[in-house]
N, C-alpha and C. Protein backbone atom coordinates (compact mmCIF):
# COMPACT_ATOMS: atom_id res chain seq x y z
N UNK A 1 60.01 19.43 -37.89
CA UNK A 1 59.92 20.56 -38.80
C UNK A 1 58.80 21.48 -38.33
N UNK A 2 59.20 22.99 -38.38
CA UNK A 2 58.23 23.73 -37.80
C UNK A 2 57.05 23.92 -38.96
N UNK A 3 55.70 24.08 -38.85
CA UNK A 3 54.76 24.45 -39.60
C UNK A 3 53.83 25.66 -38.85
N UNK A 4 53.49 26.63 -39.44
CA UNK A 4 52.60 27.79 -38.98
C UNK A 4 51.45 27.80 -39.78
N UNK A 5 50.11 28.49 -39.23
CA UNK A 5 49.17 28.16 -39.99
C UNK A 5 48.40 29.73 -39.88
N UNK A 6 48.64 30.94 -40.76
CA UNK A 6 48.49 32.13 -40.62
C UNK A 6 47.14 32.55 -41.25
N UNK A 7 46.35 32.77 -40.09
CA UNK A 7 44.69 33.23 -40.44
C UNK A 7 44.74 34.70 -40.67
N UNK A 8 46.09 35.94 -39.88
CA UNK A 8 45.73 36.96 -40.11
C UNK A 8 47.35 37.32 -40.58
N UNK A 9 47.21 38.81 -40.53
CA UNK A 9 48.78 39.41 -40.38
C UNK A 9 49.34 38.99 -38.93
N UNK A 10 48.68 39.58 -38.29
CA UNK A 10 49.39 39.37 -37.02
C UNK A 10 49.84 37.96 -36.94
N UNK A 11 49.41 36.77 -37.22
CA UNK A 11 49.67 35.11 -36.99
C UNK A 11 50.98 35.36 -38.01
N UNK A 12 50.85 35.82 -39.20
CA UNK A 12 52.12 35.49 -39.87
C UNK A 12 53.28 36.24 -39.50
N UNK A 13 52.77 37.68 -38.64
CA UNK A 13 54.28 38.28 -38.20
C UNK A 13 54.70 37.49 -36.99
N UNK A 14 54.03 36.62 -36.66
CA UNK A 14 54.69 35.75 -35.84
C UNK A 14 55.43 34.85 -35.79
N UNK A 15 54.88 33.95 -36.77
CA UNK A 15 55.95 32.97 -37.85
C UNK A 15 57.01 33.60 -38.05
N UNK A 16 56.91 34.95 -39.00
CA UNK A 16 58.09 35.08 -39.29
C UNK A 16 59.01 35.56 -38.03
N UNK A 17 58.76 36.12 -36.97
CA UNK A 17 59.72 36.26 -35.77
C UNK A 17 59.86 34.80 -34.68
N UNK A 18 59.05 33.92 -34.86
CA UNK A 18 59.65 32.59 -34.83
C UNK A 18 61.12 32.06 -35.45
N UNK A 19 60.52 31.81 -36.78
CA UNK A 19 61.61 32.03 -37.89
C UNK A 19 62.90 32.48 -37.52
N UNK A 20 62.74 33.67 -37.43
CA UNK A 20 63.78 34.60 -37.26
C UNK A 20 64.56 34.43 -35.57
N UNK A 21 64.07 33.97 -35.05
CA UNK A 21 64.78 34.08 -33.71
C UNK A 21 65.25 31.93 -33.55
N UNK A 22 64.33 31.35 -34.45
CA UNK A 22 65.12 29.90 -34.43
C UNK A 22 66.67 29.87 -35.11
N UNK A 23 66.55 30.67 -35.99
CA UNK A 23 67.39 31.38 -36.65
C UNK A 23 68.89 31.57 -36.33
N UNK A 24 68.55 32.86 -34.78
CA UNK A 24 69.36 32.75 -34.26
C UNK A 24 69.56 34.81 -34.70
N UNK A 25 68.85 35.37 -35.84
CA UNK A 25 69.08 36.68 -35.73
C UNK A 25 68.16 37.43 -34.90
N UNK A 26 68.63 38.80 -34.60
CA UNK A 26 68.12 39.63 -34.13
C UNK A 26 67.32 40.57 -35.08
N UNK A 27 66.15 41.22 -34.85
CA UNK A 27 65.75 42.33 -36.17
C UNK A 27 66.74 42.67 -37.45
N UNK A 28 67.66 43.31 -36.43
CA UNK A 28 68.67 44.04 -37.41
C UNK A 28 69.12 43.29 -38.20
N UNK A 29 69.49 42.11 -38.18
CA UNK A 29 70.12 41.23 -38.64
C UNK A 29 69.32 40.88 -40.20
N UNK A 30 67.85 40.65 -39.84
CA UNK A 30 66.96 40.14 -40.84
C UNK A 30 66.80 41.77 -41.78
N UNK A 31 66.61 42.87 -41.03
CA UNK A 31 66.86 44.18 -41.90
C UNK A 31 67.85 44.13 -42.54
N UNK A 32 69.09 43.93 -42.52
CA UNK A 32 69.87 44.02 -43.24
C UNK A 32 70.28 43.32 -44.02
N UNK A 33 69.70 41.92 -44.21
CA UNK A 33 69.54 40.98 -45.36
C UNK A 33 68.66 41.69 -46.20
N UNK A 34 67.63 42.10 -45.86
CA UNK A 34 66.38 42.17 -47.04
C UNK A 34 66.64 43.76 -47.22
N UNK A 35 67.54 44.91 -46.75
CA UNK A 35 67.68 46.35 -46.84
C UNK A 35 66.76 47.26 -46.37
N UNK A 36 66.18 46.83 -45.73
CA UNK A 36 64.89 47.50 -45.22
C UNK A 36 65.57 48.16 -43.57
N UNK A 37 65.27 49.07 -43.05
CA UNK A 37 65.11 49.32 -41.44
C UNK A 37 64.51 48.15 -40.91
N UNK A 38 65.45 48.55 -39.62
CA UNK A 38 64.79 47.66 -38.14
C UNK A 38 63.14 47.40 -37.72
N UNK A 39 62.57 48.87 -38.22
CA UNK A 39 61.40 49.27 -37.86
C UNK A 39 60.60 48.41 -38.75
N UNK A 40 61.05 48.46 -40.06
CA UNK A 40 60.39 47.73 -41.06
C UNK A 40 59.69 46.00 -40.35
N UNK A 41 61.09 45.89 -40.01
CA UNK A 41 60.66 44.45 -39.66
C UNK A 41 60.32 44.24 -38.10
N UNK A 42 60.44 44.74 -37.43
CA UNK A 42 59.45 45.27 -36.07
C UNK A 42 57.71 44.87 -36.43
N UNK A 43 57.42 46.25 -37.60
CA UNK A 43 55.98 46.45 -37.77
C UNK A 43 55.80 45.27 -38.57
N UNK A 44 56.36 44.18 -39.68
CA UNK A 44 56.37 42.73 -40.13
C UNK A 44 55.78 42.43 -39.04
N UNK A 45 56.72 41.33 -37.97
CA UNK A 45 56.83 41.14 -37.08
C UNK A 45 54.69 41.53 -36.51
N UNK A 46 54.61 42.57 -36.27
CA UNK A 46 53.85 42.88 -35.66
C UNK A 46 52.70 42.79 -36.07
N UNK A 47 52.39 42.53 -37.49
CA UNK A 47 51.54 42.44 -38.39
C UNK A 47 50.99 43.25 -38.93
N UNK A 48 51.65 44.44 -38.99
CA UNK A 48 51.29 45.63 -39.39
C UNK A 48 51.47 45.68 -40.68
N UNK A 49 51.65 47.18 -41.41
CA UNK A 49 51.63 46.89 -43.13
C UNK A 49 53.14 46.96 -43.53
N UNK A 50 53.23 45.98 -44.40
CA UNK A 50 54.78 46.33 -45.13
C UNK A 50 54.31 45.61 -46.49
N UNK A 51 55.30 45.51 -47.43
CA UNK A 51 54.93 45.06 -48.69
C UNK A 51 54.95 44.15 -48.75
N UNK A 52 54.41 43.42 -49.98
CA UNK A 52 54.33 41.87 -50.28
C UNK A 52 55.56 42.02 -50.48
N UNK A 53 56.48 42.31 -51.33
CA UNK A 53 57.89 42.33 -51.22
C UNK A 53 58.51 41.55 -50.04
N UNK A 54 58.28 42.63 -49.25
CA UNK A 54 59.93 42.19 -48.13
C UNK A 54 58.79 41.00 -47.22
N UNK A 55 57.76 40.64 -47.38
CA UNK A 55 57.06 39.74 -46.35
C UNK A 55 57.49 38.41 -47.23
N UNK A 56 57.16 38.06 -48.47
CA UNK A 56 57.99 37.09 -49.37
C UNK A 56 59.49 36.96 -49.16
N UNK A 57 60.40 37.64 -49.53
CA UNK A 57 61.77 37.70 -49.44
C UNK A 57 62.32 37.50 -47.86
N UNK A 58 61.71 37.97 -47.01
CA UNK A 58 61.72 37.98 -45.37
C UNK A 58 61.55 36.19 -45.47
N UNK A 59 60.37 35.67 -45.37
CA UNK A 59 60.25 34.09 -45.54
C UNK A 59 61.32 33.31 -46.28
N UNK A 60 61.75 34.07 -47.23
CA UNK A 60 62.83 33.16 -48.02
C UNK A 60 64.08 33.16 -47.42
N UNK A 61 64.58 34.12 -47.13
CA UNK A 61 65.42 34.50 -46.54
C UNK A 61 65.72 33.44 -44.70
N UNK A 62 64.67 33.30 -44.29
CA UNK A 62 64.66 32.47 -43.24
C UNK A 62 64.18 30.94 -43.20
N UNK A 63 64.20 30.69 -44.91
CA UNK A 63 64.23 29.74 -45.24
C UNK A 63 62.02 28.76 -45.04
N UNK A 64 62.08 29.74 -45.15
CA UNK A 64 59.97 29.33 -45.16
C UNK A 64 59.59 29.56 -46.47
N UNK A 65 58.54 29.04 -46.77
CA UNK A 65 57.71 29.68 -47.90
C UNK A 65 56.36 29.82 -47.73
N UNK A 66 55.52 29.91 -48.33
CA UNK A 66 53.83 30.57 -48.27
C UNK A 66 53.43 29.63 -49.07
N UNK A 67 51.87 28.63 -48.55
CA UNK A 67 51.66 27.75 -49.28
C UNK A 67 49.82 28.32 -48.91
N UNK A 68 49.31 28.45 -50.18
CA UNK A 68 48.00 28.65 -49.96
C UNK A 68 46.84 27.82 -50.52
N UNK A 69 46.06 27.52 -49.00
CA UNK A 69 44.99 26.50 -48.90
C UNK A 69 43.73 27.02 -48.90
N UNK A 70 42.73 26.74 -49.18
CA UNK A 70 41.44 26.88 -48.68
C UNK A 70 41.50 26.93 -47.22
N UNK A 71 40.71 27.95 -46.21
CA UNK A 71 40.73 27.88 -44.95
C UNK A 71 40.33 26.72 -44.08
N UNK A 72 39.68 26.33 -44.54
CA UNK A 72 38.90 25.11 -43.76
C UNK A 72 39.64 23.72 -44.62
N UNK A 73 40.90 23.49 -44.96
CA UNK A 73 41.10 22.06 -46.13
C UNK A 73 42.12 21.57 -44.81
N UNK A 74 41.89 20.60 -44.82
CA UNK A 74 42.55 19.49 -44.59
C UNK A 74 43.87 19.08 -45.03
N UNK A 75 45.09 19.16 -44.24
CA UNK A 75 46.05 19.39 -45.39
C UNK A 75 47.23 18.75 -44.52
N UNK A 76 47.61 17.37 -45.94
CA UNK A 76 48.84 16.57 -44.89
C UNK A 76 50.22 17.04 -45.29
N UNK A 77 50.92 17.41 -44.31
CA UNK A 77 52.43 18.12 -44.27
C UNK A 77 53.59 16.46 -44.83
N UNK A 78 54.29 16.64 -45.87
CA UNK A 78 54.73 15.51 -45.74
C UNK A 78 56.41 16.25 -46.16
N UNK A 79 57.40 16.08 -46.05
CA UNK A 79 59.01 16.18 -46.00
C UNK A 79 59.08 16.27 -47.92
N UNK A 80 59.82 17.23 -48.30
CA UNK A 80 59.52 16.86 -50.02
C UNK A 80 60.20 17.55 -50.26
């Protein structure tokens, strides 16, 4: 099971184009699930600004979710 561990934007637009290419889609593909442009999810992707919106729904959509830790915690991944 893949796990990502996102300190900035840029780390999480990476995940999510991980995500997205284990996947098996191309940009467009993930744009046009969530209705947004290509570009939209390019600058995601890139870690640039887009809304909490489509950065939530984008993760769901590729089947991830957002789990928030203290930066420095110790934290065991278990199947659930």
């Amino acid at each position: 099971m893949y796990h990502a561990r996102a300190l900035t934007p840029a780390d999480l637009g990476a995940a999510i184009r991980d995500a997205r290419v284990e996947k098996g889609w191309q940009q467009a593909d993930l744009a046009a699930v969530l209705g947004v442009s290509r570009m939209t999810v390019s600058r995601l992707e890139r870690g640039g600004s887009v809304s909490m919106d489509t950065v939530v729904r984008a993760l769901a959509e590729l089947g991830r979710e957002v789990v928030i830790v203290p930066k420095f915690a110790r934290v065991r991944v278990t199947d659930g």
